[in-house]
C-alpha atoms as a PDB file:
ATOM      1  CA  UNK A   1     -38.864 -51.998 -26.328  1.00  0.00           C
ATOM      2  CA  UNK A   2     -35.112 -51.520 -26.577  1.00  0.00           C
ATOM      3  CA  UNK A   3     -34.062 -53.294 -30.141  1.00  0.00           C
ATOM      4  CA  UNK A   4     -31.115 -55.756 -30.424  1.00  0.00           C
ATOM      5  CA  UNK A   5     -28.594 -53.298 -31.942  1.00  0.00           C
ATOM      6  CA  UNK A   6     -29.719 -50.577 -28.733  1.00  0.00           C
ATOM      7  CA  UNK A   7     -28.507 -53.180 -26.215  1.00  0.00           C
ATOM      8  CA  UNK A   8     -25.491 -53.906 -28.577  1.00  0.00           C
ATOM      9  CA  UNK A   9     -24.587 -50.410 -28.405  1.00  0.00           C
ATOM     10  CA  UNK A  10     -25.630 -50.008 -24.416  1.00  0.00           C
ATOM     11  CA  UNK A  11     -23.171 -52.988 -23.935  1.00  0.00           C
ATOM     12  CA  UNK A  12     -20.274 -51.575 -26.135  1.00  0.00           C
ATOM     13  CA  UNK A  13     -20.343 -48.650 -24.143  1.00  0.00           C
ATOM     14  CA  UNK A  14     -20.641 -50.075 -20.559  1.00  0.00           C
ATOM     15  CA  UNK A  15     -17.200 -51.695 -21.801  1.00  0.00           C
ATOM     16  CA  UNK A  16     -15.540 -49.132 -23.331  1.00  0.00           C
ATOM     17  CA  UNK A  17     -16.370 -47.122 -20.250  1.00  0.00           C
ATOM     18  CA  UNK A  18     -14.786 -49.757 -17.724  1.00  0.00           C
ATOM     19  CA  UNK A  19     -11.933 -49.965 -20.335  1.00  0.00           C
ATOM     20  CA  UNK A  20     -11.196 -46.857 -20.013  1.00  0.00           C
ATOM     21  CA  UNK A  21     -11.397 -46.702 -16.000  1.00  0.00           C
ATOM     22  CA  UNK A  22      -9.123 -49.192 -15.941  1.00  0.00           C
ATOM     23  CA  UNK A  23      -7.087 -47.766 -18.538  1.00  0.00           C
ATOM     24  CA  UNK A  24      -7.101 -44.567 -16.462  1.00  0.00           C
ATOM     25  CA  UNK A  25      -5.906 -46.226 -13.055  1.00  0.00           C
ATOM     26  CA  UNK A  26      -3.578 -47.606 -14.903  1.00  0.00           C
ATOM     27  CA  UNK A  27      -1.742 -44.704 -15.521  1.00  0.00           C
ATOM     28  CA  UNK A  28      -1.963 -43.653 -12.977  1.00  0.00           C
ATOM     29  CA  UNK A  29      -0.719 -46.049 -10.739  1.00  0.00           C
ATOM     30  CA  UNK A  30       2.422 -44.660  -9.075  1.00  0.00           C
ATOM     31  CA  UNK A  31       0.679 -41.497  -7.739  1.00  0.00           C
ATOM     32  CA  UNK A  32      -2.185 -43.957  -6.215  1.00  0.00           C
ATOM     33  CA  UNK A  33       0.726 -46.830  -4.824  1.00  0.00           C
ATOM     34  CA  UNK A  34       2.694 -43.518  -3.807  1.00  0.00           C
ATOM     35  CA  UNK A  35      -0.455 -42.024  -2.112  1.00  0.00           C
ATOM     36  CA  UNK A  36      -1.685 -44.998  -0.806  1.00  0.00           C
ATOM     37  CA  UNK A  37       1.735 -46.841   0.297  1.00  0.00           C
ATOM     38  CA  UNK A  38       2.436 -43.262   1.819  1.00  0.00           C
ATOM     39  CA  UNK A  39      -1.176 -43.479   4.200  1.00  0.00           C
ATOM     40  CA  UNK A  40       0.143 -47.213   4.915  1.00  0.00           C
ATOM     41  CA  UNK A  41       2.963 -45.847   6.472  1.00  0.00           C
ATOM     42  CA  UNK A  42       0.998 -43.295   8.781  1.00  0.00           C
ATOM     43  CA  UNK A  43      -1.288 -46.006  10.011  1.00  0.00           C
ATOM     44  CA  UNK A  44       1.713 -48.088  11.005  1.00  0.00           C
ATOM     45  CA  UNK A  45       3.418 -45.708  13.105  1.00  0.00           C
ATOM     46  CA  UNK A  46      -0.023 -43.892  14.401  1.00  0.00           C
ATOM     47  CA  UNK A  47      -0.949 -47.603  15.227  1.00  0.00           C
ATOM     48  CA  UNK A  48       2.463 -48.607  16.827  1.00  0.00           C
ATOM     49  CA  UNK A  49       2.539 -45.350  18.911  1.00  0.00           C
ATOM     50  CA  UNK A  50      -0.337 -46.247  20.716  1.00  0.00           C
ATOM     51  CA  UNK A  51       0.127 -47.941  23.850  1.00  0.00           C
ATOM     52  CA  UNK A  52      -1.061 -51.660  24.618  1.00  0.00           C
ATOM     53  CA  UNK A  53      -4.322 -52.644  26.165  1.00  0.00           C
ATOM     54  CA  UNK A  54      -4.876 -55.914  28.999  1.00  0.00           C
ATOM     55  CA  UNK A  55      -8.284 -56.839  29.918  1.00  0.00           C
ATOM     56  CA  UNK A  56      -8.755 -58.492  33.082  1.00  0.00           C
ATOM     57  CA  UNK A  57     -12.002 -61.118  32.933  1.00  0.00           C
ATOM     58  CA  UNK A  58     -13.637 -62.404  35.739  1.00  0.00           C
ATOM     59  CA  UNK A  59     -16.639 -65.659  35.831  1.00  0.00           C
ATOM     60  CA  UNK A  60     -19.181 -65.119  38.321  1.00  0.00           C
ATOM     61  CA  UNK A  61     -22.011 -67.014  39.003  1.00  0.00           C
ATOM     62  CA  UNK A  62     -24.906 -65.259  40.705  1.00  0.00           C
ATOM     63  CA  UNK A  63     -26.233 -66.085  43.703  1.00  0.00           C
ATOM     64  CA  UNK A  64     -30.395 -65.970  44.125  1.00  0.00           C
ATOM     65  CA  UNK A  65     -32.637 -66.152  47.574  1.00  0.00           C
ATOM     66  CA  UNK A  66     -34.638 -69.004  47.361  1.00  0.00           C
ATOM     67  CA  UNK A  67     -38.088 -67.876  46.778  1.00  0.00           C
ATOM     68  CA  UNK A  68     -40.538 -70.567  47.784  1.00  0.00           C
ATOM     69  CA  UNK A  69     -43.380 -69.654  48.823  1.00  0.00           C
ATOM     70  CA  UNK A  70     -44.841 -68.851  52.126  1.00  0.00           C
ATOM     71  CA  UNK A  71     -47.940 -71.143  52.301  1.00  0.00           C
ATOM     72  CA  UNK A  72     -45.601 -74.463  53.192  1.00  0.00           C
ATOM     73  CA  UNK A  73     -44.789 -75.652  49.973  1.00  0.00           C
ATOM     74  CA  UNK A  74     -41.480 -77.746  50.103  1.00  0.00           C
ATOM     75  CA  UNK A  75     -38.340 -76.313  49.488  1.00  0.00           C
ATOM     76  CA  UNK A  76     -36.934 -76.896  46.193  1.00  0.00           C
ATOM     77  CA  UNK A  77     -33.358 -77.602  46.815  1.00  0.00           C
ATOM     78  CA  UNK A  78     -32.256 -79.742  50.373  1.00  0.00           C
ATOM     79  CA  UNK A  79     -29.454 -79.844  52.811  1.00  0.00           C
ATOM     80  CA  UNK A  80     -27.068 -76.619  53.387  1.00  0.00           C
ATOM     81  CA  UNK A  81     -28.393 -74.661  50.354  1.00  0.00           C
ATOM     82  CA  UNK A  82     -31.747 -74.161  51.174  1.00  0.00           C
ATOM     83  CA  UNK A  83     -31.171 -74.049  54.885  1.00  0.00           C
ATOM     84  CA  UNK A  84     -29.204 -70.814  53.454  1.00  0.00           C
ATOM     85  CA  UNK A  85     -31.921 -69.412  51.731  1.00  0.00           C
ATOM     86  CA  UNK A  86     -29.852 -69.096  48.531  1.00  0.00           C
ATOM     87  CA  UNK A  87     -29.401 -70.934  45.069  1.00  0.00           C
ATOM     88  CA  UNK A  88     -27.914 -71.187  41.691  1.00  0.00           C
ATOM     89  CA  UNK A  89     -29.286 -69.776  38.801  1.00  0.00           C
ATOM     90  CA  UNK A  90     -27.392 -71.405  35.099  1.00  0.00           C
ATOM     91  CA  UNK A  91     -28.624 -72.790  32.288  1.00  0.00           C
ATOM     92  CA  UNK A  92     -30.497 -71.083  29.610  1.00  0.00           C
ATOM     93  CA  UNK A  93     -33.357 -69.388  32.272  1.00  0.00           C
ATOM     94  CA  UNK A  94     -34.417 -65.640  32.224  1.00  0.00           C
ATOM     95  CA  UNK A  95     -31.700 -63.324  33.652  1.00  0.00           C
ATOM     96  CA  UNK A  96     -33.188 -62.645  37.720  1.00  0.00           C
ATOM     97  CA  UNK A  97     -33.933 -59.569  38.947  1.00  0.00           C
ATOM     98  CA  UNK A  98     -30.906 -59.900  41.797  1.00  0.00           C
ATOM     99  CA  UNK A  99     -28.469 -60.288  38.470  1.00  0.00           C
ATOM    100  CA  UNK A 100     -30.193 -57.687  36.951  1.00  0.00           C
ATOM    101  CA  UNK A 101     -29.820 -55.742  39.522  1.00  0.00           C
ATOM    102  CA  UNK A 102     -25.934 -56.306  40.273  1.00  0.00           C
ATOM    103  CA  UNK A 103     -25.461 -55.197  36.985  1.00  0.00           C
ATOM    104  CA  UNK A 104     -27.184 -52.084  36.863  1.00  0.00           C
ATOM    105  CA  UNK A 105     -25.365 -51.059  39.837  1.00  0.00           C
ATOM    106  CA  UNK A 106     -21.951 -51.827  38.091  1.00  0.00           C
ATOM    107  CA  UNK A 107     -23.261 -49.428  35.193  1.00  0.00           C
ATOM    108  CA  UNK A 108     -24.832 -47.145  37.737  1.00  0.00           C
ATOM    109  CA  UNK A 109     -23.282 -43.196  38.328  1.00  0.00           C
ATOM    110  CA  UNK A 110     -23.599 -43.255  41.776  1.00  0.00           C
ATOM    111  CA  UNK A 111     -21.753 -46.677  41.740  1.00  0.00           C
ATOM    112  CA  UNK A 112     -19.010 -44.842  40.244  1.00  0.00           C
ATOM    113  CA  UNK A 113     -19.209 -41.809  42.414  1.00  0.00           C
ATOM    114  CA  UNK A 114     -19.163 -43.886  45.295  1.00  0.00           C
ATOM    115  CA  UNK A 115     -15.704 -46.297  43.722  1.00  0.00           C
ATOM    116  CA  UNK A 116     -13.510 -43.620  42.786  1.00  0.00           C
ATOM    117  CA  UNK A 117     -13.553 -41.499  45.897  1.00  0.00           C
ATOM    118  CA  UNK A 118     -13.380 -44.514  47.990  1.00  0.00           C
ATOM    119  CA  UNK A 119     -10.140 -45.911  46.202  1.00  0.00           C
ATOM    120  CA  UNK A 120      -9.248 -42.494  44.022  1.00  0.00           C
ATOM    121  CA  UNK A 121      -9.293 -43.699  40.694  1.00  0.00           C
ATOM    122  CA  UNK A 122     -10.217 -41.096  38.739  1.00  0.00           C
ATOM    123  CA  UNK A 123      -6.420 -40.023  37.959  1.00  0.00           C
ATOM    124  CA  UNK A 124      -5.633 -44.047  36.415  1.00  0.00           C
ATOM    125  CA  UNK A 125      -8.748 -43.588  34.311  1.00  0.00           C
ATOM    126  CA  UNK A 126      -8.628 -39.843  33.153  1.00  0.00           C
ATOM    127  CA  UNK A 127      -4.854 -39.600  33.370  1.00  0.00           C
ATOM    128  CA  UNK A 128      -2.962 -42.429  32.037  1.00  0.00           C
ATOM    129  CA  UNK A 129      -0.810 -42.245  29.543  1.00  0.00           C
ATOM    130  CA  UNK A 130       0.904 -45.208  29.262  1.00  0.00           C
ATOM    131  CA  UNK A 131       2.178 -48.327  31.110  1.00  0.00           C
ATOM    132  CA  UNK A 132       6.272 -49.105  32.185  1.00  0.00           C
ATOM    133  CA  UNK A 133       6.640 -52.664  32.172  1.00  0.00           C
ATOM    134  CA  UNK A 134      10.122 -52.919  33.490  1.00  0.00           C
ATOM    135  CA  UNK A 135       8.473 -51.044  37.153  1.00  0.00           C
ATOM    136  CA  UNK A 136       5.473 -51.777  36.691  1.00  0.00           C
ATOM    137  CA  UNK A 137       4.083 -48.277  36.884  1.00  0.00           C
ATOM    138  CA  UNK A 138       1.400 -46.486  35.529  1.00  0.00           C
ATOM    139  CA  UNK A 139       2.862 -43.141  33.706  1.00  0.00           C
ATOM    140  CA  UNK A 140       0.243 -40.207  33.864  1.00  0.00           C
ATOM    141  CA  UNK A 141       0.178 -37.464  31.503  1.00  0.00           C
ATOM    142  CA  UNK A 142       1.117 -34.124  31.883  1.00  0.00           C
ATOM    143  CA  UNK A 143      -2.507 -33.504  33.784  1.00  0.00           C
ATOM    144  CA  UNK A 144      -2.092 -35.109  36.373  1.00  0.00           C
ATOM    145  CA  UNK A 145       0.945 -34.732  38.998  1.00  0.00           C
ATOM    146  CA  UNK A 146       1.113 -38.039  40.774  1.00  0.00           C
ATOM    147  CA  UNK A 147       4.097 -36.832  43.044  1.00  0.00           C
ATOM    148  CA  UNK A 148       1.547 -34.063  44.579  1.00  0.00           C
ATOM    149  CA  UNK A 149      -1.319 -35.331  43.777  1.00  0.00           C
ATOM    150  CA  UNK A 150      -2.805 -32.462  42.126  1.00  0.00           C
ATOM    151  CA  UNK A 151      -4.138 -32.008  38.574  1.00  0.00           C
ATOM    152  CA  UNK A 152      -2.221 -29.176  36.591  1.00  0.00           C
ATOM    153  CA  UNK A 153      -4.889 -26.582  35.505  1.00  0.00           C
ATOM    154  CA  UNK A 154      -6.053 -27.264  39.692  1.00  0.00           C
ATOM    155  CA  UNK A 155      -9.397 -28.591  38.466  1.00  0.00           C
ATOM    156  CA  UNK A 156     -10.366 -32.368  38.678  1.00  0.00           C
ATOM    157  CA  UNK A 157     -12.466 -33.996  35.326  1.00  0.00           C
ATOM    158  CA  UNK A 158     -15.774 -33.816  36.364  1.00  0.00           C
ATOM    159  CA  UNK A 159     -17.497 -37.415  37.454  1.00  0.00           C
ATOM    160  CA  UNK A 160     -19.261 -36.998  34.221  1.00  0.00           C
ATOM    161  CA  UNK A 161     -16.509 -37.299  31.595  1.00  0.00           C
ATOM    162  CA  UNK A 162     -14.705 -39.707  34.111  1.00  0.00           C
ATOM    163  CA  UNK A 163     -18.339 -42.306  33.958  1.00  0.00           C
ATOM    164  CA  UNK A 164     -17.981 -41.877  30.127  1.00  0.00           C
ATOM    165  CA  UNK A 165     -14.016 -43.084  30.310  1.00  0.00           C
ATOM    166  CA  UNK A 166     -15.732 -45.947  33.095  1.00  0.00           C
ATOM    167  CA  UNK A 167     -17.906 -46.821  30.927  1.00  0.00           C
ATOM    168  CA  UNK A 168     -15.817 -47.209  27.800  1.00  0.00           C
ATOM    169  CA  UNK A 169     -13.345 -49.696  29.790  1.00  0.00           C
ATOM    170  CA  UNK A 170     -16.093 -51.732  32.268  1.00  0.00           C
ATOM    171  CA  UNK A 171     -18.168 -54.048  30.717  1.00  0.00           C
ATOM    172  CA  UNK A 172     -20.638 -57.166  31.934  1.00  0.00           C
ATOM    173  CA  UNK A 173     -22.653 -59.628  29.843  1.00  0.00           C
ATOM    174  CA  UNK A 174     -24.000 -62.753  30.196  1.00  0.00           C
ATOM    175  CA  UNK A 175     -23.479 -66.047  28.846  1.00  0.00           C
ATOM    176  CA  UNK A 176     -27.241 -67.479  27.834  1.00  0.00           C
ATOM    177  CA  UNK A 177     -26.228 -70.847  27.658  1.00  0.00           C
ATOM    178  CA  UNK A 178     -24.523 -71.086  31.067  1.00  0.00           C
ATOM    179  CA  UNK A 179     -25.801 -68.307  32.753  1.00  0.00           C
ATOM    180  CA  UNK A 180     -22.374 -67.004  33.699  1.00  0.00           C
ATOM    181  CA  UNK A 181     -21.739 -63.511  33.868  1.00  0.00           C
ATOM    182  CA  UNK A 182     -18.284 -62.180  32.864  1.00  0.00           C
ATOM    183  CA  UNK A 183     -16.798 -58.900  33.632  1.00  0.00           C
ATOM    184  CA  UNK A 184     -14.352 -57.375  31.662  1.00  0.00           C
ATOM    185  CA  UNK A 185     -12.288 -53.842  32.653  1.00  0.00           C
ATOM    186  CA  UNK A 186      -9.577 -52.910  29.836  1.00  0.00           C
ATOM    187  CA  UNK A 187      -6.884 -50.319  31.068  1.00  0.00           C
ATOM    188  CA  UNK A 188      -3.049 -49.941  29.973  1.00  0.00           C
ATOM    189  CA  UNK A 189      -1.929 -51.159  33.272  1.00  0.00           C
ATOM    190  CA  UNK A 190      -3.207 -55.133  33.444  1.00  0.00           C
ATOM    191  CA  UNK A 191      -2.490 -54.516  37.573  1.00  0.00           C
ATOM    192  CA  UNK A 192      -5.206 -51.405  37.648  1.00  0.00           C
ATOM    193  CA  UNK A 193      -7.483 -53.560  35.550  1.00  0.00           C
ATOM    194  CA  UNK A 194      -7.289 -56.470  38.049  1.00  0.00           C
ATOM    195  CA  UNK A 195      -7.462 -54.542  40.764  1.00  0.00           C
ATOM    196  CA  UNK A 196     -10.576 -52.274  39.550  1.00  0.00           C
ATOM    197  CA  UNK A 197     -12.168 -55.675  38.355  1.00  0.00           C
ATOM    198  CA  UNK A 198     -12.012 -57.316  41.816  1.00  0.00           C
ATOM    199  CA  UNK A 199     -12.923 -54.111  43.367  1.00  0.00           C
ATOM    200  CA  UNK A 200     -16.286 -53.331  41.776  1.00  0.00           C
ATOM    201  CA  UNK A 201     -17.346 -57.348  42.289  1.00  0.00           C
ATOM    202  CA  UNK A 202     -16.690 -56.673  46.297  1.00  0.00           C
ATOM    203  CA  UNK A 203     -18.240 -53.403  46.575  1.00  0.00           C
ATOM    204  CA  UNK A 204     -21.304 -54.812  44.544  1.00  0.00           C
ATOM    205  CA  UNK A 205     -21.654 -57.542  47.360  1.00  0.00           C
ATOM    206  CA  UNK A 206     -20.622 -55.465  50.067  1.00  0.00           C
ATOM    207  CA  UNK A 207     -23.713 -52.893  48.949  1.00  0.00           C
ATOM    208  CA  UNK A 208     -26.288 -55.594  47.928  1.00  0.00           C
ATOM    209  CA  UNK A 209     -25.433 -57.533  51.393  1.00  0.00           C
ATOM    210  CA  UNK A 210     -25.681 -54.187  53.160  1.00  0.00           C
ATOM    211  CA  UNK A 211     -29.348 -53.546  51.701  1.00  0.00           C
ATOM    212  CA  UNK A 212     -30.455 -56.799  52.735  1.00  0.00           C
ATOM    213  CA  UNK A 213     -29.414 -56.776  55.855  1.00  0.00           C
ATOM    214  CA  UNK A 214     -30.934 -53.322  56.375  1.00  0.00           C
ATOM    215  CA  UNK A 215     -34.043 -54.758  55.612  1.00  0.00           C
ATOM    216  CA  UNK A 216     -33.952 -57.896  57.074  1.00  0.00           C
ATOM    217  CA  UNK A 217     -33.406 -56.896  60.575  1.00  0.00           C
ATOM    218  CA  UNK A 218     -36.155 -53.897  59.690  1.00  0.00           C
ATOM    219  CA  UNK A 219     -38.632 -56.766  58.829  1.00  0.00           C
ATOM    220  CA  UNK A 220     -37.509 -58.958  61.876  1.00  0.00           C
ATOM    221  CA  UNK A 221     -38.043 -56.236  64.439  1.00  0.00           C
ATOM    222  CA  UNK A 222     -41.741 -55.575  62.302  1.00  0.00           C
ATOM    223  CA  UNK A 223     -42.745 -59.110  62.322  1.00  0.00           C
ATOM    224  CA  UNK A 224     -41.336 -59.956  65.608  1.00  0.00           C
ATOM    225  CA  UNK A 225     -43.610 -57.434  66.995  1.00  0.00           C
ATOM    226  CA  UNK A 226     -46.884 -58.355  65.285  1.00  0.00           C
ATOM    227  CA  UNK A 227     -46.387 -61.843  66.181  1.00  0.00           C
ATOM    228  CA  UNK A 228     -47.138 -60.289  69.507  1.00  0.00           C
ATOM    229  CA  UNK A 229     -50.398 -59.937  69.050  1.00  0.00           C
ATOM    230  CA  UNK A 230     -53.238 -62.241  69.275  1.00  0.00           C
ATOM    231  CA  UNK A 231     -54.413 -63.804  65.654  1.00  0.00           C
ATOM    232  CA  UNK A 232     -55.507 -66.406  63.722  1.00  0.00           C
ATOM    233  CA  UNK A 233     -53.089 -69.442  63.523  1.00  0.00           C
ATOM    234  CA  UNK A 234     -52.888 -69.456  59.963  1.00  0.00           C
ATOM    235  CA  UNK A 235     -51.310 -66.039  60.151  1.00  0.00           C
ATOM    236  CA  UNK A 236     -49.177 -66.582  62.986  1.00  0.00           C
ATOM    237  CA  UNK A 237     -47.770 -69.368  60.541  1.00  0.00           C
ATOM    238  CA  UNK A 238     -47.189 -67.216  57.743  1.00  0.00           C
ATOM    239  CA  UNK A 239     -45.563 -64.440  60.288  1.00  0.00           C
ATOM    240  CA  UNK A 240     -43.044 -67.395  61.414  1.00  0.00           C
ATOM    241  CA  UNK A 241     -42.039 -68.441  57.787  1.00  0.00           C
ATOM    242  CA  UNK A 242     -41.354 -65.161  57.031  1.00  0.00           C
ATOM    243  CA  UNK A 243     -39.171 -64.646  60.220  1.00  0.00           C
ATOM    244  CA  UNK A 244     -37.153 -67.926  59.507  1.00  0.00           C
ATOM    245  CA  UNK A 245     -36.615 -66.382  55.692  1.00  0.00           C
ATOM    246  CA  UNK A 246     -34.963 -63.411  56.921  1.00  0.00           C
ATOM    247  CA  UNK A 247     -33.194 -65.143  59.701  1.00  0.00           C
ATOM    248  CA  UNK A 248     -31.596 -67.114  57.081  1.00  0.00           C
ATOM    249  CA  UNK A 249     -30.946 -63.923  54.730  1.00  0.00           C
ATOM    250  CA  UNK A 250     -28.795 -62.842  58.298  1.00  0.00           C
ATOM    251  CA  UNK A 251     -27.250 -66.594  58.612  1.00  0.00           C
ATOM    252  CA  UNK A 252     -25.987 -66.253  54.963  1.00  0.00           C
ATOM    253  CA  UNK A 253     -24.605 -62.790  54.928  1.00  0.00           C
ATOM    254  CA  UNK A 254     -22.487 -63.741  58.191  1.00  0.00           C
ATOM    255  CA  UNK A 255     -21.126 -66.515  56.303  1.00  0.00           C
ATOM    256  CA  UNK A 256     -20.795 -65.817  52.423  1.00  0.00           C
ATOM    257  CA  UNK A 257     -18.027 -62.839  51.031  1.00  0.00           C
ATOM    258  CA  UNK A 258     -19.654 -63.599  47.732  1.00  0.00           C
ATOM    259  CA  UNK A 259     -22.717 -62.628  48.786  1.00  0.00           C
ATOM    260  CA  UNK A 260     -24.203 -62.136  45.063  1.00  0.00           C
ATOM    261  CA  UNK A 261     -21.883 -62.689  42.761  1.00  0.00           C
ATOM    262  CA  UNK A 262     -19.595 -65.908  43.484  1.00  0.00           C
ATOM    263  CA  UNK A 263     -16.221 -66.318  41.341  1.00  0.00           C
ATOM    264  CA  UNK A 264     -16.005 -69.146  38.706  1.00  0.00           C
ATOM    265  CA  UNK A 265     -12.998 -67.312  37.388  1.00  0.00           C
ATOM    266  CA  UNK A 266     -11.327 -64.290  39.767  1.00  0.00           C
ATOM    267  CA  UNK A 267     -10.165 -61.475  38.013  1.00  0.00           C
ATOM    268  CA  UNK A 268      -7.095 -61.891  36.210  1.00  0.00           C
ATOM    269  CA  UNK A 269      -4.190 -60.496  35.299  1.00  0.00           C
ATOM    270  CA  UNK A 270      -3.550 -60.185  31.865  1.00  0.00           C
ATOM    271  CA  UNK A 271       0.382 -61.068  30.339  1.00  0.00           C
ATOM    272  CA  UNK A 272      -0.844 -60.504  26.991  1.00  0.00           C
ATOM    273  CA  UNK A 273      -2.181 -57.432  25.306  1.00  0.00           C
ATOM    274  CA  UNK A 274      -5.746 -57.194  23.407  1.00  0.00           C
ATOM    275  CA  UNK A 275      -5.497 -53.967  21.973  1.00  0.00           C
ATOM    276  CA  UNK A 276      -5.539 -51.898  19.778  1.00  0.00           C
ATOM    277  CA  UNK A 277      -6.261 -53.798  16.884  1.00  0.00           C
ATOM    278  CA  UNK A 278      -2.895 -53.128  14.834  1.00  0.00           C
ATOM    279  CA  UNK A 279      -2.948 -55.178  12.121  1.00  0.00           C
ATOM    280  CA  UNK A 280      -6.908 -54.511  11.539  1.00  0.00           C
ATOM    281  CA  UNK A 281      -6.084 -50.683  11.521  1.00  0.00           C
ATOM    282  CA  UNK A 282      -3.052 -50.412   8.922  1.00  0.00           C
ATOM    283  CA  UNK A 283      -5.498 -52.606   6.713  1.00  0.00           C
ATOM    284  CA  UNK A 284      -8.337 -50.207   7.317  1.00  0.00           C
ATOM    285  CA  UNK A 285      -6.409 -47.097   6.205  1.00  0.00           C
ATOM    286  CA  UNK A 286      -4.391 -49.358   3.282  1.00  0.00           C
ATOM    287  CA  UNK A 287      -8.099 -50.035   1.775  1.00  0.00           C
ATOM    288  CA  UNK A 288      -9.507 -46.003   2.567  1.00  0.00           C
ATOM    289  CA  UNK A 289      -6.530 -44.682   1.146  1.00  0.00           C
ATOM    290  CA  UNK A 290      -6.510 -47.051  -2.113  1.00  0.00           C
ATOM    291  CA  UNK A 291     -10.069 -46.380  -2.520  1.00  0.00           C
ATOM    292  CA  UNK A 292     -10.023 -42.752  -1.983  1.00  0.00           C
ATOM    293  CA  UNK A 293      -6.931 -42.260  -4.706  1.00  0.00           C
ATOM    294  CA  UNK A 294      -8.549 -44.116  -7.448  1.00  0.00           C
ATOM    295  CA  UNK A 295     -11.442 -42.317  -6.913  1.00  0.00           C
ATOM    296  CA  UNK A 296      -9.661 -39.271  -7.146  1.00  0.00           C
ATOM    297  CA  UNK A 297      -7.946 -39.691 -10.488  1.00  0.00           C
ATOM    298  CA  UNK A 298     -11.174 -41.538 -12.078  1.00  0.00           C
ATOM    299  CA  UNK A 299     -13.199 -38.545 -11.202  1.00  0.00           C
ATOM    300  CA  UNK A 300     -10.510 -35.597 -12.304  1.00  0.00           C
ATOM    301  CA  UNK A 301     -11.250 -35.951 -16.054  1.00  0.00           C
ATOM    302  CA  UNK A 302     -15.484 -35.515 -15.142  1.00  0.00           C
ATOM    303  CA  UNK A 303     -14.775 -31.846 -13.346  1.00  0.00           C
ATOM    304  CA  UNK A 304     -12.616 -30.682 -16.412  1.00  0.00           C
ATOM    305  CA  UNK A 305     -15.487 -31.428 -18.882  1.00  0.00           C
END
């Protein structure tokens, strides 16, 4: 058991110890303002040299099938919608598999692949370099000749590094409360990030709408010709439900652009910039650089004992 006078003694020297840390700091105080004032300084013109980032946003709201079942239970929703075959998921209910699935393809490689050779994007997203407002041109860096169209060491970034950059600047999540999904694309040109924004929300709907038309008229011609054939009439009812479902998968892709995901809020084009975080940075490396000093000169006099 440690004795009054021990933890007199313990306390005395916890105090003369942060006495003399203090004490120590103290003196040294112009090195560490010098040092650290000198770090500021770096941060601020390392943090001003880099260029400005816009993020376009876009609102969707998804777009479901309307599953009801088979076996003649009523439709759930009346009039135009579910003659369409299609509803409205919000609220707080479980992402669907069709939104789950739109956004896998957004995050998808062969997605990617299949974006920037259509509309040749990997030069604005391995290229850039920074953005001239008063043309409104994207400046590439010395990899890239945009005049020829050719890459200076003659060898395109492989799709691999180019889905890392892709990934780094697409994003998609999901509000739970409203069931909105928002997708965000940051870039240094806010006219590329617009542009890639509303491109990857048509291509998804142009490829979902493709797949299920594919295999709605596959399942038409299959059900059309087994409803040929002599069977019970409960069956032939089933085949006939199922044939007016996919007739009205084919009635809504006819009609609807926005065949999964359905703007709220188009993409837009962003006037002001959201990065980099400036002001967050300089105080970063003001606080490391403090930190790191006193450090320093409180540990100096330890390594000469």
């Amino acid at each position: 058991m440690i004795s009054t006078d021990e933890n007199l003694k313990l306390n005395t020297s916890e105090t003369a110890d942060l006495i003399s840390m203090l004490r120590v700091l103290f003196d040294k105080r112009k090195p560490i303002i010098l040092f650290t004032s000198l770090i500021t300084l770096c941060s601020i013109i390392v943090s001003l040299w880099l260029p400005n980032i816009y993020t376009s946003e876009a609102v969707l709201l998804v777009r479901e099938q309307d599953n009801n079942s088979i076996q003649g239970q009523a439709p759930t929703l009346g009039g135009l919608q579910a003659f369409s075959g299609l509803n409205f998921k919000a609220g707080n209910e479980e992402l669907s598999k069709r939104a789950n699935e739109g956004i896998y393809i957004i995050r998808s490689r062969q997605f990617y692949k299949m974006l920037v050779d259509k509309y040749n994007y990997i030069p604005p997203i391995m290229a850039s370099k920074s953005f001239d407002h008063s043309n409104n041109k994207l400046i590439y860096s010395g990899a890239y000749d945009e005049n020829l169209n050719v890459w200076a060491d003659g060898k395109q970034p492989s799709y691999e590094d180019g889905y890392n950059e892709y990934s780094d600047i697409v994003s998609v999540s999901r509000n739970v409360k409203t069931g909105f999904l928002t997708l965000r694309v940051d870039h240094l040109s806010p006219y590329f990030a617009q542009e890639l924004a509303s491109n990857i929300i048509d291509e998804v709907n142009a490829r979902m709408l493709s797949s299920d038309m594919s295999d709605a008229n596959q399942s038409l011609a299959y059900l059309t010709e087994i409803s040929q054939t002599p069977t019970y009439s409960e069956t032939k009812s089933a085949i006939a439900k199922l044939i007016e479902r996919k007739l009205n998968v084919l009635v809504v892709s006819s009609i609807h652009k926005d065949y999964v995901f359905k703007y709220i809020d188009p993409p837009s084009l962003p006037v002001i910039k959201t990065g980099p975080p400036r002001a967050i940075i300089v105080l970063i490396s003001l606080l490391i650089s403090f930190i790191t000093s006193s450090i320093y000169f409180l540990a100096i006099p330890y390594f000469k004992k």
